[in-house]
PDB file of N, CA and C in Angstrom:
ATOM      1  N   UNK A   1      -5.173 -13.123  10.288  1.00  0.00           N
ATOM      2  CA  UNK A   1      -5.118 -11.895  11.049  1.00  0.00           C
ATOM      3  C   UNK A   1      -3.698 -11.323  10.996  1.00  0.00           C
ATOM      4  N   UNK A   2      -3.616 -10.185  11.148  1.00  0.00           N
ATOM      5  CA  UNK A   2      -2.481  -9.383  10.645  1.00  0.00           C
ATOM      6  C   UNK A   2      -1.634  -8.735  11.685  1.00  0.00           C
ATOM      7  N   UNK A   3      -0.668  -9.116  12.198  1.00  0.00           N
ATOM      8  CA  UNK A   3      -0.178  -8.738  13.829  1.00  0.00           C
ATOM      9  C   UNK A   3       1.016  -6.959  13.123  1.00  0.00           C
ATOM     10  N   UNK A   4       0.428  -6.638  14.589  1.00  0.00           N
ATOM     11  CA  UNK A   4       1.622  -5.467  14.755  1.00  0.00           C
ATOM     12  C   UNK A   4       3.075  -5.885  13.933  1.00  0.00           C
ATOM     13  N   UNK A   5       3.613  -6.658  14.274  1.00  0.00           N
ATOM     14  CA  UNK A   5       4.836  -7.033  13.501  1.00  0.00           C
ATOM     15  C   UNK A   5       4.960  -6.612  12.045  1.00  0.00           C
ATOM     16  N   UNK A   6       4.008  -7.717  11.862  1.00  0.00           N
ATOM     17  CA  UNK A   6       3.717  -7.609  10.133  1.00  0.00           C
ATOM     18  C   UNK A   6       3.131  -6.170   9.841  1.00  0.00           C
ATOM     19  N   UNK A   7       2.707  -5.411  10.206  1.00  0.00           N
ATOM     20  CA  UNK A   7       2.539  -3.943   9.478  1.00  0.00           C
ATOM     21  C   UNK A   7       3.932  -3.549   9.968  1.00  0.00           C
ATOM     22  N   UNK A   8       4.174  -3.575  10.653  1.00  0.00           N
ATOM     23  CA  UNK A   8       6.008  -2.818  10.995  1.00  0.00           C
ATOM     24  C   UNK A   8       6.641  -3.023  10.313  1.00  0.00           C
ATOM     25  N   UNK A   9       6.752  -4.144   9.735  1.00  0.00           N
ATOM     26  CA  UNK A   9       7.655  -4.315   8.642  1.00  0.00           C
ATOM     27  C   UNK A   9       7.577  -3.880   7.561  1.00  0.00           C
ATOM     28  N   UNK A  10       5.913  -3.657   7.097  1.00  0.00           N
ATOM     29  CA  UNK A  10       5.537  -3.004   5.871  1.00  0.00           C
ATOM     30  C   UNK A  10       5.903  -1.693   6.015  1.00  0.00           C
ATOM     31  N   UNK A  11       5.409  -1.241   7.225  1.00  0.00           N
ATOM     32  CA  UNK A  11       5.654   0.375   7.180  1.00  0.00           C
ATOM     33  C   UNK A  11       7.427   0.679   6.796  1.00  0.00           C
ATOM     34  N   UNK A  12       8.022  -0.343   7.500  1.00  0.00           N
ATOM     35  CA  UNK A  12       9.587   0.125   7.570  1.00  0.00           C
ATOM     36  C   UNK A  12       9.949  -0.202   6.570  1.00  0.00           C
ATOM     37  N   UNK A  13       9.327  -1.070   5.475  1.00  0.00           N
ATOM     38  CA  UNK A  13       9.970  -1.713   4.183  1.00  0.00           C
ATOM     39  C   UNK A  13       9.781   0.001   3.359  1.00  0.00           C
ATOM     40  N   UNK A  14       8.324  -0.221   3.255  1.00  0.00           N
ATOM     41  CA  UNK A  14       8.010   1.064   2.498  1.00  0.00           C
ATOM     42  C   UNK A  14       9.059   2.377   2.890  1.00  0.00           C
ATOM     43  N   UNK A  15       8.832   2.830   3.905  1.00  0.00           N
ATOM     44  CA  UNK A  15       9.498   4.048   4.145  1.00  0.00           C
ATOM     45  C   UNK A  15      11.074   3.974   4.287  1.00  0.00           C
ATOM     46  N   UNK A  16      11.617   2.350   4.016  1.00  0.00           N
ATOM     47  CA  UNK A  16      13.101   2.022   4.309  1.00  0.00           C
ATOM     48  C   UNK A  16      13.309   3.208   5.802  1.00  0.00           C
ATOM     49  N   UNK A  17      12.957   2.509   6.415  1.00  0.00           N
ATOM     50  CA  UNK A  17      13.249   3.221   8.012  1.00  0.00           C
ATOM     51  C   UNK A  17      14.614   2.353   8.369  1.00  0.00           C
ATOM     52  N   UNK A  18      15.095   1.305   8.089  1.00  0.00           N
ATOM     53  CA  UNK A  18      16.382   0.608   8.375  1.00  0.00           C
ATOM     54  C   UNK A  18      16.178  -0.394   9.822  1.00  0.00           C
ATOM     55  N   UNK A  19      16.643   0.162  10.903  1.00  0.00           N
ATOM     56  CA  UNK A  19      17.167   0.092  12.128  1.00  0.00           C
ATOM     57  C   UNK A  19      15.999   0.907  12.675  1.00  0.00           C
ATOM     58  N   UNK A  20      15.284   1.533  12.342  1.00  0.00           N
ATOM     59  CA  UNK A  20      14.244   2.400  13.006  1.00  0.00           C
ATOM     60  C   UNK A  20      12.986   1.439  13.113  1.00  0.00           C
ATOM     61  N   UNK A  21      12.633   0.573  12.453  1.00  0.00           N
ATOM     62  CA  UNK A  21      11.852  -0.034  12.326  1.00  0.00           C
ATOM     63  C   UNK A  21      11.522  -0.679  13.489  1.00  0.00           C
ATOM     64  N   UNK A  22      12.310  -1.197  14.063  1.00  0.00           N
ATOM     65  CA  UNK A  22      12.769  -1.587  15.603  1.00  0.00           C
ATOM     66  C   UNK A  22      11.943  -1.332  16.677  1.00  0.00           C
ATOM     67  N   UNK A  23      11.643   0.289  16.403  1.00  0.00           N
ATOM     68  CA  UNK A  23      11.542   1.310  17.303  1.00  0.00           C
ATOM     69  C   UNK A  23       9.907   1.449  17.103  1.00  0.00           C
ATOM     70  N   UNK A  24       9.538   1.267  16.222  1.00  0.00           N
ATOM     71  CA  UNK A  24       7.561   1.081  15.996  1.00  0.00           C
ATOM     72  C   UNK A  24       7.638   0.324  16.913  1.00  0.00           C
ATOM     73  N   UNK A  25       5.987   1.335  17.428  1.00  0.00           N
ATOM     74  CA  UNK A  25       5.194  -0.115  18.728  1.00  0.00           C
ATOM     75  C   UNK A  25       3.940   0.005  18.128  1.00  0.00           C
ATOM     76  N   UNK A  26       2.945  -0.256  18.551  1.00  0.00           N
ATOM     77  CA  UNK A  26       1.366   0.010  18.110  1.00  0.00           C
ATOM     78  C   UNK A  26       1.042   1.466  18.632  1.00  0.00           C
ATOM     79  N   UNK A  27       1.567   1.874  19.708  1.00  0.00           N
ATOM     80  CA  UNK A  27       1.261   3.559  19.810  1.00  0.00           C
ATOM     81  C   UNK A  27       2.246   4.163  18.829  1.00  0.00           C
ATOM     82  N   UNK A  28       3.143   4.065  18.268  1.00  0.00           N
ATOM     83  CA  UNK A  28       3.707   4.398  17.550  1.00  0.00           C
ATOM     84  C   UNK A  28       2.989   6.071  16.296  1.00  0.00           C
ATOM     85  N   UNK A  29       3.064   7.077  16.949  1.00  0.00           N
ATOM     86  CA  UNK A  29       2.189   8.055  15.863  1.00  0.00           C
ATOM     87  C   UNK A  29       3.076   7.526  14.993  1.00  0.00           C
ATOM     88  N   UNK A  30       2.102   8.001  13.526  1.00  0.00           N
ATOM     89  CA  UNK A  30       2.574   7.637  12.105  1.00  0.00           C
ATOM     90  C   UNK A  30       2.599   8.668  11.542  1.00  0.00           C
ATOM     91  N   UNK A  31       1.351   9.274  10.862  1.00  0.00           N
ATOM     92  CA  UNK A  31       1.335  10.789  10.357  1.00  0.00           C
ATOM     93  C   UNK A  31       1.635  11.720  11.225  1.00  0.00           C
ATOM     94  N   UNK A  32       2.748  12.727  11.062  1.00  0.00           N
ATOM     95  CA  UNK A  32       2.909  13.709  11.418  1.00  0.00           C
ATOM     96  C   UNK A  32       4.221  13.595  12.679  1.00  0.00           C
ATOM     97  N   UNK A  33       4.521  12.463  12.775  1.00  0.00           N
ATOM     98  CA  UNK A  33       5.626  11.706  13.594  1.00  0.00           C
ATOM     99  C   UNK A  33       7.093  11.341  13.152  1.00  0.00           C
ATOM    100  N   UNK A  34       6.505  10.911  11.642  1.00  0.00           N
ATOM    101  CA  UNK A  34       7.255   9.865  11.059  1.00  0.00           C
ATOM    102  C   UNK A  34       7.895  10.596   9.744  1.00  0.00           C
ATOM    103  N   UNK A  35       9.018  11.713   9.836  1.00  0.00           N
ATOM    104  CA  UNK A  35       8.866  12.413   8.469  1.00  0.00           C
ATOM    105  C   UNK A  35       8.729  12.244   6.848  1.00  0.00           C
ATOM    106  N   UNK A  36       9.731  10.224   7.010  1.00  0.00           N
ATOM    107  CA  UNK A  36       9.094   9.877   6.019  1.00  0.00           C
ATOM    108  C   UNK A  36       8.050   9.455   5.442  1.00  0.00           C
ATOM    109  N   UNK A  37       6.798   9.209   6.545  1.00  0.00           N
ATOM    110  CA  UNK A  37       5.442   9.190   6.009  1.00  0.00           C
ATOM    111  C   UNK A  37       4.807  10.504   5.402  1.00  0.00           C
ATOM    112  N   UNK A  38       4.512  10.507   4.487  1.00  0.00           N
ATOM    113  CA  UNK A  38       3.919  11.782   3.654  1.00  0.00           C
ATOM    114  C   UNK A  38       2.823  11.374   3.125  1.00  0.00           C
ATOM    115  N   UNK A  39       2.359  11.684   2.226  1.00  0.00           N
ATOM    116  CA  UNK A  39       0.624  11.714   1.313  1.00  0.00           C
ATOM    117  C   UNK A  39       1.126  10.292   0.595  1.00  0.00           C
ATOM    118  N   UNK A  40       2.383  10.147  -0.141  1.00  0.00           N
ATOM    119  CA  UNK A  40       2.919   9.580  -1.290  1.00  0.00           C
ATOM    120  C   UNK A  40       3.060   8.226  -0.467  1.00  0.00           C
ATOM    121  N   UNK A  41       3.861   8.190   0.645  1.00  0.00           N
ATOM    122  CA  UNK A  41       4.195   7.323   1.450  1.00  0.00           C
ATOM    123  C   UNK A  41       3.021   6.643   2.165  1.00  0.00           C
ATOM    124  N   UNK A  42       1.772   7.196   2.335  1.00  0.00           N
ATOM    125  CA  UNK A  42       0.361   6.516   2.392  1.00  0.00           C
ATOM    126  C   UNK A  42      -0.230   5.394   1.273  1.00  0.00           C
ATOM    127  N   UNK A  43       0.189   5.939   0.164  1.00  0.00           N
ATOM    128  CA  UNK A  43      -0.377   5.469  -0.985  1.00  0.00           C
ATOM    129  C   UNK A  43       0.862   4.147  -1.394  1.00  0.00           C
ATOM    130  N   UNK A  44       2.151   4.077  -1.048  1.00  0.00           N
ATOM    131  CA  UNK A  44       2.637   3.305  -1.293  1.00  0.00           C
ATOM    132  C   UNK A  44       2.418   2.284   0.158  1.00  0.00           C
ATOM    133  N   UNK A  45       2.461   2.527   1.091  1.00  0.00           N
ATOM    134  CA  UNK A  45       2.119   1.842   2.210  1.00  0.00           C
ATOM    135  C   UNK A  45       0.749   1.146   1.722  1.00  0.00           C
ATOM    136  N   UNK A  46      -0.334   1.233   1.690  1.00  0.00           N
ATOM    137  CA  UNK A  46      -1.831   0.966   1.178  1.00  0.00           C
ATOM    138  C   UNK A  46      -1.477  -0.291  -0.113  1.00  0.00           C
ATOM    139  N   UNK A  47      -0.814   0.262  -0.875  1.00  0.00           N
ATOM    140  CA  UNK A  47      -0.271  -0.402  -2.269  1.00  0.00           C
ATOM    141  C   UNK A  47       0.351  -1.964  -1.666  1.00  0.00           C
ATOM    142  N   UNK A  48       0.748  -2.099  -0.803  1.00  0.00           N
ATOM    143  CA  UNK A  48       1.688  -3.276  -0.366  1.00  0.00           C
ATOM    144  C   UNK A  48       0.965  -3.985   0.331  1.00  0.00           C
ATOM    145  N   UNK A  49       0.103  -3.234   1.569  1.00  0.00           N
ATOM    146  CA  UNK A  49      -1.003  -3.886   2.224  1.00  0.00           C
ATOM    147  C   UNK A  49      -1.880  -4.563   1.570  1.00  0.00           C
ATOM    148  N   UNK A  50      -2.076  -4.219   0.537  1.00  0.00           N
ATOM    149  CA  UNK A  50      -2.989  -4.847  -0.483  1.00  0.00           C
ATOM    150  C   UNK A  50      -2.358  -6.465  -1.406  1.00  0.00           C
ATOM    151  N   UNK A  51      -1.277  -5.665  -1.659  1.00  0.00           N
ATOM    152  CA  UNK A  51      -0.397  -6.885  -2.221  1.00  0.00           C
ATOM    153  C   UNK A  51      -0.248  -8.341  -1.401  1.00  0.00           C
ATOM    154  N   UNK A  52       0.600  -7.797  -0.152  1.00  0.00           N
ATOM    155  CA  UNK A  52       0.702  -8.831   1.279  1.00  0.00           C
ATOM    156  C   UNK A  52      -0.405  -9.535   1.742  1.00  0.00           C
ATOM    157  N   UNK A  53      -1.645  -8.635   1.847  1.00  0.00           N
ATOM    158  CA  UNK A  53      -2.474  -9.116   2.522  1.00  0.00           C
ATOM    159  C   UNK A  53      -3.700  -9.907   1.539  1.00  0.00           C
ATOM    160  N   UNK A  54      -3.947  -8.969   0.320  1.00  0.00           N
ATOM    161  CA  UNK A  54      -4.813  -9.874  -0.737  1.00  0.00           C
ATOM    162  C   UNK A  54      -6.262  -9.258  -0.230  1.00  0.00           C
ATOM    163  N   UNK A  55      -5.811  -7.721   0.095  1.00  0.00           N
ATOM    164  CA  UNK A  55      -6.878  -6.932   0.715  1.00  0.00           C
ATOM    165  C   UNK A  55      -7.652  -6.107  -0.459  1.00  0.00           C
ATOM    166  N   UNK A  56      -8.270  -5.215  -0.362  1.00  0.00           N
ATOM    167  CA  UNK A  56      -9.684  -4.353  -1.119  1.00  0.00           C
ATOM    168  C   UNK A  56      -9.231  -2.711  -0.385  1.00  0.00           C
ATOM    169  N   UNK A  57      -8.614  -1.749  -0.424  1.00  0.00           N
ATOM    170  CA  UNK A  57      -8.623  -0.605   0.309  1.00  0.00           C
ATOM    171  C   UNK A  57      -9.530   0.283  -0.970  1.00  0.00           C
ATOM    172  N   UNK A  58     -10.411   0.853  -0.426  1.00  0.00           N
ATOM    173  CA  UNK A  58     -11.504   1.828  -1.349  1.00  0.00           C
ATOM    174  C   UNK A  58     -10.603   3.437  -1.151  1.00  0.00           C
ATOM    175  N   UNK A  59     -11.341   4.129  -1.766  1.00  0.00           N
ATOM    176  CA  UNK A  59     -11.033   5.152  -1.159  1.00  0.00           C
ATOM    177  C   UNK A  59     -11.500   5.970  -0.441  1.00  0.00           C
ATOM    178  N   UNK A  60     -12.817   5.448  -0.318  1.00  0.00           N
ATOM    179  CA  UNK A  60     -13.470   6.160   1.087  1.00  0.00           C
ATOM    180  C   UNK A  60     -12.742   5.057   2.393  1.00  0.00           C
ATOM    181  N   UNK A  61     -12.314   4.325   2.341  1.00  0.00           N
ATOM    182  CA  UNK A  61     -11.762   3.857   3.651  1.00  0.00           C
ATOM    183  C   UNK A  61     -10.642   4.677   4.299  1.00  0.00           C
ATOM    184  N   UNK A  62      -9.654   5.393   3.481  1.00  0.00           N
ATOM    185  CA  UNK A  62      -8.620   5.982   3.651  1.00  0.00           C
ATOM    186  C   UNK A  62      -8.897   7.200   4.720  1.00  0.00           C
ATOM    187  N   UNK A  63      -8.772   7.220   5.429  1.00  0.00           N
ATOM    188  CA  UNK A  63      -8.889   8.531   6.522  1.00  0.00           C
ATOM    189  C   UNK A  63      -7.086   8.620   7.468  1.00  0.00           C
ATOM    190  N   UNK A  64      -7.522   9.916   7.968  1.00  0.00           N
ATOM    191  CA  UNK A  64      -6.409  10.379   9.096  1.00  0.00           C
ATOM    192  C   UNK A  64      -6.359   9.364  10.406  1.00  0.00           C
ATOM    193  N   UNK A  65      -7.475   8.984  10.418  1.00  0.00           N
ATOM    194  CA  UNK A  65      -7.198   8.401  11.613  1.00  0.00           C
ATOM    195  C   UNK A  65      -6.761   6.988  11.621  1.00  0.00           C
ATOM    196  N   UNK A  66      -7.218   6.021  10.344  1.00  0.00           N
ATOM    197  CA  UNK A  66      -6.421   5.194  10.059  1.00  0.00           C
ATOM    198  C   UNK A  66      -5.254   4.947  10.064  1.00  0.00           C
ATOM    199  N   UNK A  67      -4.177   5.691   9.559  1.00  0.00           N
ATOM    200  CA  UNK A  67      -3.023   6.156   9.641  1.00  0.00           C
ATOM    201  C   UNK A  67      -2.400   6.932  11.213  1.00  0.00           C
ATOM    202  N   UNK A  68      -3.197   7.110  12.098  1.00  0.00           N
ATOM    203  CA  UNK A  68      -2.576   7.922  13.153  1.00  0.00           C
ATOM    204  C   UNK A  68      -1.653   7.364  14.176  1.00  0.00           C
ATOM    205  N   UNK A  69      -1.624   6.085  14.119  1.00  0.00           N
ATOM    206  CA  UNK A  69      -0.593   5.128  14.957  1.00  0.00           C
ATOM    207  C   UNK A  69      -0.581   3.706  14.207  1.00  0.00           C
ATOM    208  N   UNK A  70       0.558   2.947  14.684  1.00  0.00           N
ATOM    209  CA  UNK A  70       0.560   1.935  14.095  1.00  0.00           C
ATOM    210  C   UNK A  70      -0.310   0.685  14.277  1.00  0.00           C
ATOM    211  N   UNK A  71      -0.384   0.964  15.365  1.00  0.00           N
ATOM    212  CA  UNK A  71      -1.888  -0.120  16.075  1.00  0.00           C
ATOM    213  C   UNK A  71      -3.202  -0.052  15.529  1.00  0.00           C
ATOM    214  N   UNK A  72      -3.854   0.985  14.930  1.00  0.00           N
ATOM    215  CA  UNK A  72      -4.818   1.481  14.447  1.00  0.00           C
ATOM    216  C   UNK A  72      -4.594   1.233  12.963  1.00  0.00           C
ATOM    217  N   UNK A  73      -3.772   1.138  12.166  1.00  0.00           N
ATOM    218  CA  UNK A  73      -3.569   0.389  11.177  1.00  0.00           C
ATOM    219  C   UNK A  73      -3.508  -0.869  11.044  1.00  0.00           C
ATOM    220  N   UNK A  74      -3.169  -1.375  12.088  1.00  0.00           N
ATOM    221  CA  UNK A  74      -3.331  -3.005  11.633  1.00  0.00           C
ATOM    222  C   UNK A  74      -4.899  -3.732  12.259  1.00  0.00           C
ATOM    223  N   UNK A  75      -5.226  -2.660  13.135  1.00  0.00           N
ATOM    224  CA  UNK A  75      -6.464  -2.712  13.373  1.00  0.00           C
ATOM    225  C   UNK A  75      -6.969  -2.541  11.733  1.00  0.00           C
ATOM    226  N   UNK A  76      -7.350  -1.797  11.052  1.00  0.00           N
ATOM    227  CA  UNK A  76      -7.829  -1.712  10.173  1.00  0.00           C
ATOM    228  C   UNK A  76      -7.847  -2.347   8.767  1.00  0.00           C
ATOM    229  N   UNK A  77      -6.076  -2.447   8.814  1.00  0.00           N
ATOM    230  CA  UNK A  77      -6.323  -4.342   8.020  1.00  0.00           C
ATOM    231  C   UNK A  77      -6.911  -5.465   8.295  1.00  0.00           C
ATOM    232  N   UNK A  78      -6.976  -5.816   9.652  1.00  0.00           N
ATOM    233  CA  UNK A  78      -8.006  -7.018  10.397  1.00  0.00           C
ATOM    234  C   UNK A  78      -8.826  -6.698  10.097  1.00  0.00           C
ATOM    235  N   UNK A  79      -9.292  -5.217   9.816  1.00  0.00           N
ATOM    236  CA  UNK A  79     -10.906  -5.361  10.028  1.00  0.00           C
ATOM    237  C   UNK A  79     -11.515  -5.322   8.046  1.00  0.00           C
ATOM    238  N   UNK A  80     -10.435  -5.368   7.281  1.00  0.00           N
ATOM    239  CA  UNK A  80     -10.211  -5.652   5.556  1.00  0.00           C
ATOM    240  C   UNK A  80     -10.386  -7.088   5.396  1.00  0.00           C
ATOM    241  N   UNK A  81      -9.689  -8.302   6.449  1.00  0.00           N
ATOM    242  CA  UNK A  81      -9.110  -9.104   6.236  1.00  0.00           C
ATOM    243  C   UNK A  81     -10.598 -10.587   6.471  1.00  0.00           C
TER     244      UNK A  81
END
């Protein structure tokens, strides 16, 4: 199972957030919050989750709301995993 932590780190690795990384909680908005999350920054985020985790992301899984906080993403790797 895949804790808040461990996506924080992915997210902050990916987007090199630094010291910001810190600052993610699970409410944490992602899209539309986070300026370095973009379309590109989805797809490399997804790319690593997959790597780390030894996950399957389709592309019908990919939605907005997946992405809309950080809690809800790792919800959604648990629910890959």
């Amino acid at each position: 199972m895949a804790s808040v932590d461990e996506i924080r780190q992915v997210v902050g690795d990916v987007l090199q957030l630094g010291p910001r990384t810190a600052e993610l909680t699970a409410d944490t908005a992602l899209l539309g919050n986070i300026p370095e999350f973009d379309s590109m920054a989805v797809v490399s985020v997804i790319t690593m989750l997959e790597e780390q985790f030894g996950i399957v992301v389709e592309d019908d899984d990919i939605s907005a709301e997946t992405f809309e906080t950080l809690g809800q993403l790792t919800d959604f790797v648990n629910s890959k995993l």
